[in-house]
Each structure stands twice: as structure tokens, then as C-alpha cells.
N, C-alpha and C. Protein backbone atom coordinates (compact mmCIF):
# COMPACT_ATOMS: atom_id res chain seq x y z
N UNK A 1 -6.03 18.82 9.45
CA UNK A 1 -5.93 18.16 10.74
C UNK A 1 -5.53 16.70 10.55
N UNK A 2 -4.53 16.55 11.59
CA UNK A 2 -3.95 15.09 11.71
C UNK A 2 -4.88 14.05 12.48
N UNK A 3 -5.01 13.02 12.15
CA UNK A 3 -5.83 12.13 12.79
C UNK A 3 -4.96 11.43 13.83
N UNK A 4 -5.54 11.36 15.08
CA UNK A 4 -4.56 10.84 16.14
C UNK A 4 -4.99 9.48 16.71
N UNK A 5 -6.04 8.88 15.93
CA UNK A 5 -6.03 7.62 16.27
C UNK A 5 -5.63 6.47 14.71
N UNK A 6 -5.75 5.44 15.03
CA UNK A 6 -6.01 4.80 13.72
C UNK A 6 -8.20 4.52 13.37
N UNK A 7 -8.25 5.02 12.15
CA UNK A 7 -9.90 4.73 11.88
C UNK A 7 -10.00 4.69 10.29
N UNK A 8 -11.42 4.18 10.32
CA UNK A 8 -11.71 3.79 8.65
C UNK A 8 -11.01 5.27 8.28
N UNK A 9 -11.78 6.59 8.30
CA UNK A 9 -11.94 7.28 7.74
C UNK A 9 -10.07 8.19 7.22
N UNK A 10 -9.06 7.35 8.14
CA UNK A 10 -8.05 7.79 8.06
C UNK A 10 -7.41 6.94 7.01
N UNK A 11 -7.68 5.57 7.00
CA UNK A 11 -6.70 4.67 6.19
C UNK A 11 -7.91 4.82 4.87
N UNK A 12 -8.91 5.35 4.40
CA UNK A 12 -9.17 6.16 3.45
C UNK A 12 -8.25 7.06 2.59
N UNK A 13 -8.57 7.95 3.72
CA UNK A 13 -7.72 9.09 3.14
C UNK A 13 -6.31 8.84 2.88
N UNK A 14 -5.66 7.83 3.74
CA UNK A 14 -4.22 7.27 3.25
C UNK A 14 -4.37 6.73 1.97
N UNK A 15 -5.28 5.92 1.91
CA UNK A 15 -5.32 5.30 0.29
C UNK A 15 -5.40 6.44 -0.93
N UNK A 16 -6.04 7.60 -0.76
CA UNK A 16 -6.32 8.18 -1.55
C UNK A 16 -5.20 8.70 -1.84
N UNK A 17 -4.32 9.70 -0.98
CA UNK A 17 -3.19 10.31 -1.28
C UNK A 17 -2.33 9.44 -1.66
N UNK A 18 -2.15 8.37 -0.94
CA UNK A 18 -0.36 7.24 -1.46
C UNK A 18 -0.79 7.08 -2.56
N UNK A 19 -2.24 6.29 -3.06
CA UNK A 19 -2.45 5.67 -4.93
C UNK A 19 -2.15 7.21 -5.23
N UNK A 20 -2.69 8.13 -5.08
CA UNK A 20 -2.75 9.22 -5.45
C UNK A 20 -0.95 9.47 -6.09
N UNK A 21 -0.21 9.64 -5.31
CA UNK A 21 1.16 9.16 -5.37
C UNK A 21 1.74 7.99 -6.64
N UNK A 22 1.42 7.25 -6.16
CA UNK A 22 1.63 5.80 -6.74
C UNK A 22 1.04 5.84 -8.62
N UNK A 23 -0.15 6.58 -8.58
CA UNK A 23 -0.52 6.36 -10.33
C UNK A 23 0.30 7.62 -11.14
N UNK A 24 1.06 8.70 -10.00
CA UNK A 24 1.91 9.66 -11.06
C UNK A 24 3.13 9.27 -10.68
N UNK A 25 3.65 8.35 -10.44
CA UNK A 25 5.46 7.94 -9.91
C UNK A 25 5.92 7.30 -11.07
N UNK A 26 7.22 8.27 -11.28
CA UNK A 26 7.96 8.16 -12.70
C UNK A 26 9.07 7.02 -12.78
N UNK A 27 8.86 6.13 -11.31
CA UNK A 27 10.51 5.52 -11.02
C UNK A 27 10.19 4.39 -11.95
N UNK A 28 9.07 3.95 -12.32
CA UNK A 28 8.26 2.52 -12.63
C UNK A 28 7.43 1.90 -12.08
N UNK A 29 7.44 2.16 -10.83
CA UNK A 29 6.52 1.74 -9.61
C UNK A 29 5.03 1.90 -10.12
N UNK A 30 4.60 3.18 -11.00
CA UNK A 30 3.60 3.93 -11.35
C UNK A 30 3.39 2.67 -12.62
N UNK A 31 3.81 2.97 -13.22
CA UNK A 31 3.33 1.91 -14.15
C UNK A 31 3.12 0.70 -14.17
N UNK A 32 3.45 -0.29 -13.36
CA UNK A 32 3.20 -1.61 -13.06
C UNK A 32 1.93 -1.73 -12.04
N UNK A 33 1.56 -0.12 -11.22
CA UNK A 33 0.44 -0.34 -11.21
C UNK A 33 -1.00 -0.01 -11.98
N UNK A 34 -0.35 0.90 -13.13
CA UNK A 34 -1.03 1.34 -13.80
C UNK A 34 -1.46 0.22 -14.98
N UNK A 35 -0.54 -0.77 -14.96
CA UNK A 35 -0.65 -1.51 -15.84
C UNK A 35 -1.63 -2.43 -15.14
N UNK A 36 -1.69 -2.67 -14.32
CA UNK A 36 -2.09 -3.95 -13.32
C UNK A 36 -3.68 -3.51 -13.08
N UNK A 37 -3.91 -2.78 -12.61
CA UNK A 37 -4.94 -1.80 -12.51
C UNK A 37 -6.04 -1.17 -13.28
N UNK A 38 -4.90 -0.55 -13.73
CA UNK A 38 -5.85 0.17 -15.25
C UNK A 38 -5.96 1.72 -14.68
N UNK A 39 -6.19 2.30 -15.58
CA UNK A 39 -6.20 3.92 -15.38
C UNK A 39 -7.50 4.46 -15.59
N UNK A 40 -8.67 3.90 -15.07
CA UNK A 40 -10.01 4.29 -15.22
C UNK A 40 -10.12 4.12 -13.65
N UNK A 41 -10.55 6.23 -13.65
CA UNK A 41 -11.29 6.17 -12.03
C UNK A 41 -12.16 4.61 -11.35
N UNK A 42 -13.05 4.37 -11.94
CA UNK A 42 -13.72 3.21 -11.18
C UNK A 42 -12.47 1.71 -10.93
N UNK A 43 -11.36 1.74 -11.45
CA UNK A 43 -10.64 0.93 -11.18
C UNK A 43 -9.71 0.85 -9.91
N UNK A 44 -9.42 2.26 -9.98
CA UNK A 44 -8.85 2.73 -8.75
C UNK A 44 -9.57 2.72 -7.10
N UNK A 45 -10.76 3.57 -7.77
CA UNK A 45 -11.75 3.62 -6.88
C UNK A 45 -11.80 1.65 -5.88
N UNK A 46 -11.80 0.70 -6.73
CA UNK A 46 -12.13 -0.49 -6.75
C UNK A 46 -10.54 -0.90 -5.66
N UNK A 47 -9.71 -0.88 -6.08
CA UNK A 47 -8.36 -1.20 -5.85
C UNK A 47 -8.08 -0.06 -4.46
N UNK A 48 -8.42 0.91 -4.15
CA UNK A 48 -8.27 1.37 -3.31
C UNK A 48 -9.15 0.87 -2.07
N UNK A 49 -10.84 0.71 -2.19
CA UNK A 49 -11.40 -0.05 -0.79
C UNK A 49 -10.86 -1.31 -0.94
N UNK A 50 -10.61 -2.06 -1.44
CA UNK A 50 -10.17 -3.15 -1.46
C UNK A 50 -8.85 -3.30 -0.59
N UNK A 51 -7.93 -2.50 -1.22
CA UNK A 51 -6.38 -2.19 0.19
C UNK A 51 -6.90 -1.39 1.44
N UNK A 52 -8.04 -0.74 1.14
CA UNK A 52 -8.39 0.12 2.42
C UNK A 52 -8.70 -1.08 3.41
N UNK A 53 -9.29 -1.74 2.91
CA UNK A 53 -10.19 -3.22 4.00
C UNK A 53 -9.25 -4.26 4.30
N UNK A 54 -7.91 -4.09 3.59
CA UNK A 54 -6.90 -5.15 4.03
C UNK A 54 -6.16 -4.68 5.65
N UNK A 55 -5.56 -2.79 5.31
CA UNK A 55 -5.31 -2.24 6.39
C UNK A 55 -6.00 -2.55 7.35
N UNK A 56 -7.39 -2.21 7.10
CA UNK A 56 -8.30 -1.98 8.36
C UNK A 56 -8.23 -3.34 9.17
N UNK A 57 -8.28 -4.24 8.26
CA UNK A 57 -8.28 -5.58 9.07
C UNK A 57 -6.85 -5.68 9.92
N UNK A 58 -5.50 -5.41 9.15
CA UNK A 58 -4.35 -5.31 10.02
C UNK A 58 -4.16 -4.37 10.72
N UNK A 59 -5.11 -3.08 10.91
CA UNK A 59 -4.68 -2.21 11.73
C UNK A 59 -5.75 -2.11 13.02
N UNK A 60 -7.19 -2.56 12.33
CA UNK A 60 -8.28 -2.23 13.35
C UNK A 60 -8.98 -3.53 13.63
N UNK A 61 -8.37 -4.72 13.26
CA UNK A 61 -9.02 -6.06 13.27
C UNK A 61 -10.50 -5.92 12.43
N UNK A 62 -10.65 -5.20 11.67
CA UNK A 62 -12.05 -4.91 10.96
C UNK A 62 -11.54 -4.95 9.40
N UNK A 63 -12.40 -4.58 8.81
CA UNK A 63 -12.79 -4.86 7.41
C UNK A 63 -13.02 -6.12 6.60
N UNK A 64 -12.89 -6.58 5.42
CA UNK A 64 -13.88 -7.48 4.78
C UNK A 64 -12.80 -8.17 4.04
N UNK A 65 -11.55 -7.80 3.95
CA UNK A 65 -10.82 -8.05 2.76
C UNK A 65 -10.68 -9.89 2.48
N UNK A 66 -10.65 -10.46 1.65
CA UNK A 66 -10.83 -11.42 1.29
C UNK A 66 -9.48 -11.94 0.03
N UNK A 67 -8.97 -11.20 -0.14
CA UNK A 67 -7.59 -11.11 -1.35
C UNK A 67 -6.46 -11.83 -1.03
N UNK A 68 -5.89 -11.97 -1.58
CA UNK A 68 -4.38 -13.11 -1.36
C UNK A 68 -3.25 -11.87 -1.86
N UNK A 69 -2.54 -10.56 -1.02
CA UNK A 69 -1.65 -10.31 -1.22
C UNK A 69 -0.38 -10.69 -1.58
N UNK A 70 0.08 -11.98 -1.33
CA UNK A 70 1.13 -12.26 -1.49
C UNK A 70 1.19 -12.92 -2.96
N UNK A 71 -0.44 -13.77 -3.11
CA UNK A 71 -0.12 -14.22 -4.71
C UNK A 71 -0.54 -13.00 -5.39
N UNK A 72 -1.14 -12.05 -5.00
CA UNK A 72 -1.08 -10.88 -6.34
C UNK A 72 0.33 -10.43 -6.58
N UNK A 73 1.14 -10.31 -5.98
CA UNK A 73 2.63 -9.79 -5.86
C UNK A 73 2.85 -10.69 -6.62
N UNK A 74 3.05 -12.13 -6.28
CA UNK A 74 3.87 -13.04 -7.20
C UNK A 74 3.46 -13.19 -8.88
N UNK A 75 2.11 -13.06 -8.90
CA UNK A 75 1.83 -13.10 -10.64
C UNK A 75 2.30 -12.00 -11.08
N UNK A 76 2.45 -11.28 -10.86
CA UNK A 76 3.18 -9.54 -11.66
C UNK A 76 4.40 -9.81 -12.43
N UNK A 77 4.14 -9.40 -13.48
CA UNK A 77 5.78 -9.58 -13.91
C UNK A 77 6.46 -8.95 -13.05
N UNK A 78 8.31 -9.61 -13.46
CA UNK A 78 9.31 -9.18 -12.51
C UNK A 78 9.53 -7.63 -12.38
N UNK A 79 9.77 -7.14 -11.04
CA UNK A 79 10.24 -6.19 -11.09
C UNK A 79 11.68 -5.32 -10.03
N UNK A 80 12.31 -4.70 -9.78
CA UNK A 80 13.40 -4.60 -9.69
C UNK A 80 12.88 -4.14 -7.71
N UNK A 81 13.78 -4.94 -7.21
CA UNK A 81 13.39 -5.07 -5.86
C UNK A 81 13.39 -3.23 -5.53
N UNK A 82 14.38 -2.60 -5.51
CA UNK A 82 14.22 -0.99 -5.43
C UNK A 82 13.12 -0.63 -5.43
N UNK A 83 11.98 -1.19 -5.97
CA UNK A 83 10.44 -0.28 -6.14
C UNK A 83 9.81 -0.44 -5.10
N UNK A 84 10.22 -1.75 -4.11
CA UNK A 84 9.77 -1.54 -2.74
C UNK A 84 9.98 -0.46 -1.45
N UNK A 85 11.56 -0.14 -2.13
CA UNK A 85 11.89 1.79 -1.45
C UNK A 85 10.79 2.37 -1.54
N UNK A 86 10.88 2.88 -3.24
CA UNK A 86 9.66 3.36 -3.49
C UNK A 86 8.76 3.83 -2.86
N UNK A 87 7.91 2.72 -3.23
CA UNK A 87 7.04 2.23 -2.10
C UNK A 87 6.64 2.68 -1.00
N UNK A 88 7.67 2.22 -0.03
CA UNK A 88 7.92 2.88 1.59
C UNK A 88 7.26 4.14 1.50
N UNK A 89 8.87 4.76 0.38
CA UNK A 89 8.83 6.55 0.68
C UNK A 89 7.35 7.23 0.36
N UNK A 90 6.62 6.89 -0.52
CA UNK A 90 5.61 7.05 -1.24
C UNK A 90 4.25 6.85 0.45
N UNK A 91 4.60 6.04 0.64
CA UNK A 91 3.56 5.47 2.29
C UNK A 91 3.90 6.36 3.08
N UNK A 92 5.25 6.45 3.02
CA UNK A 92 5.64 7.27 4.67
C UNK A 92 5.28 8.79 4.32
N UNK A 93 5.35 9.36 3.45
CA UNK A 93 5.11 10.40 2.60
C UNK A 93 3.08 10.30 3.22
N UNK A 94 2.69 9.82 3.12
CA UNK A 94 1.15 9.80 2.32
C UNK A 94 1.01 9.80 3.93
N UNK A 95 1.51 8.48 4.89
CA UNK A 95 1.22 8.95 6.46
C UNK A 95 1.27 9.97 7.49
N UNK A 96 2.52 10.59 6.70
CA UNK A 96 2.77 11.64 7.84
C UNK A 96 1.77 12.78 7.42
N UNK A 97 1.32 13.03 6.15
CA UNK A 97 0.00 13.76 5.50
C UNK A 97 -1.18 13.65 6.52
N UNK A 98 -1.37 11.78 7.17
CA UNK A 98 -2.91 12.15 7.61
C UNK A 98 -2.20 11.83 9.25
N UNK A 99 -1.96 11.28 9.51
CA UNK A 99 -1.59 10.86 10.70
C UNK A 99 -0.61 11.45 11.94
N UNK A 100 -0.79 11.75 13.07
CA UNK A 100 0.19 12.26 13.81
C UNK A 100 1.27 11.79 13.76
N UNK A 101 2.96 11.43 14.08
CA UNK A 101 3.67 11.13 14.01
C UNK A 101 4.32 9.84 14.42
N UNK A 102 3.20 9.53 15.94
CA UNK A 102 3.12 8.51 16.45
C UNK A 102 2.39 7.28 15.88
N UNK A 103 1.38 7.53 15.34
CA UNK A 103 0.41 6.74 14.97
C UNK A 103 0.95 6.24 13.44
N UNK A 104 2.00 7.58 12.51
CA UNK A 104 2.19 7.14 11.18
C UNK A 104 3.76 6.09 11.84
N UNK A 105 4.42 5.83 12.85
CA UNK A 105 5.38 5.21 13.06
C UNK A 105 5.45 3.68 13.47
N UNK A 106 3.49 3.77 13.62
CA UNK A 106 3.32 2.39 13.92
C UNK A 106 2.70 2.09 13.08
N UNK A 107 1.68 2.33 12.10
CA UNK A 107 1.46 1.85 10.80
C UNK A 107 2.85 1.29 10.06
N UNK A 108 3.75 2.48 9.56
CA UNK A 108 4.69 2.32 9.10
C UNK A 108 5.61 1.06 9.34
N UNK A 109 5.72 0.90 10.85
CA UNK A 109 6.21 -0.05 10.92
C UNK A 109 5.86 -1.67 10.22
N UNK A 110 4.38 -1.47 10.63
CA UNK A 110 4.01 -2.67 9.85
C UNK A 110 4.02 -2.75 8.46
N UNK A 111 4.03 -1.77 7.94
CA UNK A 111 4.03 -1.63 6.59
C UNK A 111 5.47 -2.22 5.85
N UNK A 112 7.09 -1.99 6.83
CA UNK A 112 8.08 -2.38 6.93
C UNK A 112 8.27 -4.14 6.47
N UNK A 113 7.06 -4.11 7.67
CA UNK A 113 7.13 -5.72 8.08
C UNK A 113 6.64 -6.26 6.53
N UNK A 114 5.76 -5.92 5.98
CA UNK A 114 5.04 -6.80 4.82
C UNK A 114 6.10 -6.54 4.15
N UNK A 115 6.36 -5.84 3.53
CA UNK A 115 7.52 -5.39 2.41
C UNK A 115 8.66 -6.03 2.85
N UNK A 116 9.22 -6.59 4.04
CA UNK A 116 10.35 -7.37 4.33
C UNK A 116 9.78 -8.52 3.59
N UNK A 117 8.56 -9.04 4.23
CA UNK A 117 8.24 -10.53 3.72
C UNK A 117 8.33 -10.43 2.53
N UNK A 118 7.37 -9.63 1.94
CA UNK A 118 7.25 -9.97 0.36
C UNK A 118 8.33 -9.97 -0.42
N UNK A 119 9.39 -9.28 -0.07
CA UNK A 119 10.55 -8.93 -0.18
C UNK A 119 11.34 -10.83 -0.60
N UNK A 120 11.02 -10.65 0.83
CA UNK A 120 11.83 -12.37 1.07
C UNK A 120 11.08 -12.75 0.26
N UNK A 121 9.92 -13.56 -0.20
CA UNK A 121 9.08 -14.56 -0.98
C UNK A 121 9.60 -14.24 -2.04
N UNK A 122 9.49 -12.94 -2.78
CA UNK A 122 9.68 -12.95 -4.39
C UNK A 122 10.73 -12.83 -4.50
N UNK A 123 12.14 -12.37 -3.35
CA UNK A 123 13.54 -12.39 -4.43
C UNK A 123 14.42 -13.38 -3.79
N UNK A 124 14.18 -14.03 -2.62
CA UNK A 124 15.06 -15.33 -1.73
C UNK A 124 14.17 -16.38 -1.55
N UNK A 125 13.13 -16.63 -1.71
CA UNK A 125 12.76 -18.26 -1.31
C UNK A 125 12.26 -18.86 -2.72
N UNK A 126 12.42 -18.54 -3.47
CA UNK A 126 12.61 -19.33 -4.76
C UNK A 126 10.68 -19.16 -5.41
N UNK A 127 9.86 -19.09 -4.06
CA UNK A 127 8.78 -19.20 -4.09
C UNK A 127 8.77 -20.75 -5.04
């Protein structure tokens, strides 16, 4: 069953399936987070409420998150702007899994939006 609103218990289960996604992706994407991360369940586990509580805050005005997305992006070594496709496909993939169609088109969208920015910061504004 598709979830037809946005709620904790959905952008959960999004986290689970996309990392889920994301720690077996052969493009490279997988490994820079695997590297970043680490490949021990409790790391994931860790790295997943942690993005779960960033969503929630941009999707439900709730959660706790406290993290600087944009400087975790920037300390990473370089990587080849394409992995932000990736990315996307890997999300849009993992949304349409929990979410009705409507609801994964407006997540998605925002999801668009960050990945434009970050986009811009790390490969056009010199940062």
C-alpha cells in the first residue's frame, strides 16, 4: 500500500529503500557513499534518521535535523556532476515505491530543487 499523505512513517520507509538503492549502485554514486558513511548497519541506520529528520522538517515542518547539507556536499571529494541524475532516478524510483503519484511529484519536486542548488554551489559559484 501506497501512502497518500506525506508522514514520518513514509519518509522512513523512503529512506530505507533509496539508501537501500544508493549502498548497491554500481555508477559510483554507491561508493562515495559508502565511503563517506561506512558499510556497518549502525552507520546507515545513523545516516538514514538523520536524512529522515531533514525531509521531515522540509516536508512536514517537523523533525530535529540540525546538519549543514550543503557543507557535507562540499567536503566530499570531487565528484562527476552526472551522480546527481543518479541520484534523482534512484529517489524517484524509491518514491513512486511508497507514495501515490501525486504526493511522490511533489516531494520530487523539491528534491529537484536541492539538487539544482547544490548543483549550482559545487560546480558554478566557485563556492
Amino acid at each position: 500500500m501506497k501512502y497518500q499523505e506525506i508522514c514520518v512513517e513514509g519518509i522512513n520507509q523512503l529512506m530505507d529503500i533509496f539508501y537501500g538503492k544508493i549502498r548497491k549502485d554500481k555508477s559510483g554514486l554507491g561508493e562515495i557513499f559508502n565511503n563517506k558513511i561506512g558499510t556497518g548497519e549502525e552507520e546507515w541506520r545513523e545516516h538514514k534518521a538523520k536524512i529522515s529528520n531533514f525531509w521531515q522538517g522540509m516536508l512536514l515542518g517537523s523533525g530535529d535535523y540540525s546538519g549543514q547539507p550543503m557543507k557535507a556536499h562540499l567536503e566530499l571529494p570531487p565528484f562527476p556532476r552526472e551522480f546527481f541524475n543518479t541520484w534523482l532516478e534512484l529517489f524517484e524510483e524509491s518514491l513512486r515505491q511508497v507514495f501515490e503519484d501525486n504526493i511522490a511529484n511533489d516531494i520530487l519536486h523539491k528534491a529537484r530543487m536541492i539538487a539544482d542548488r547544490f548543483q549550482y554551489m559545487l560546480y558554478e559559484s566557485g563556492h
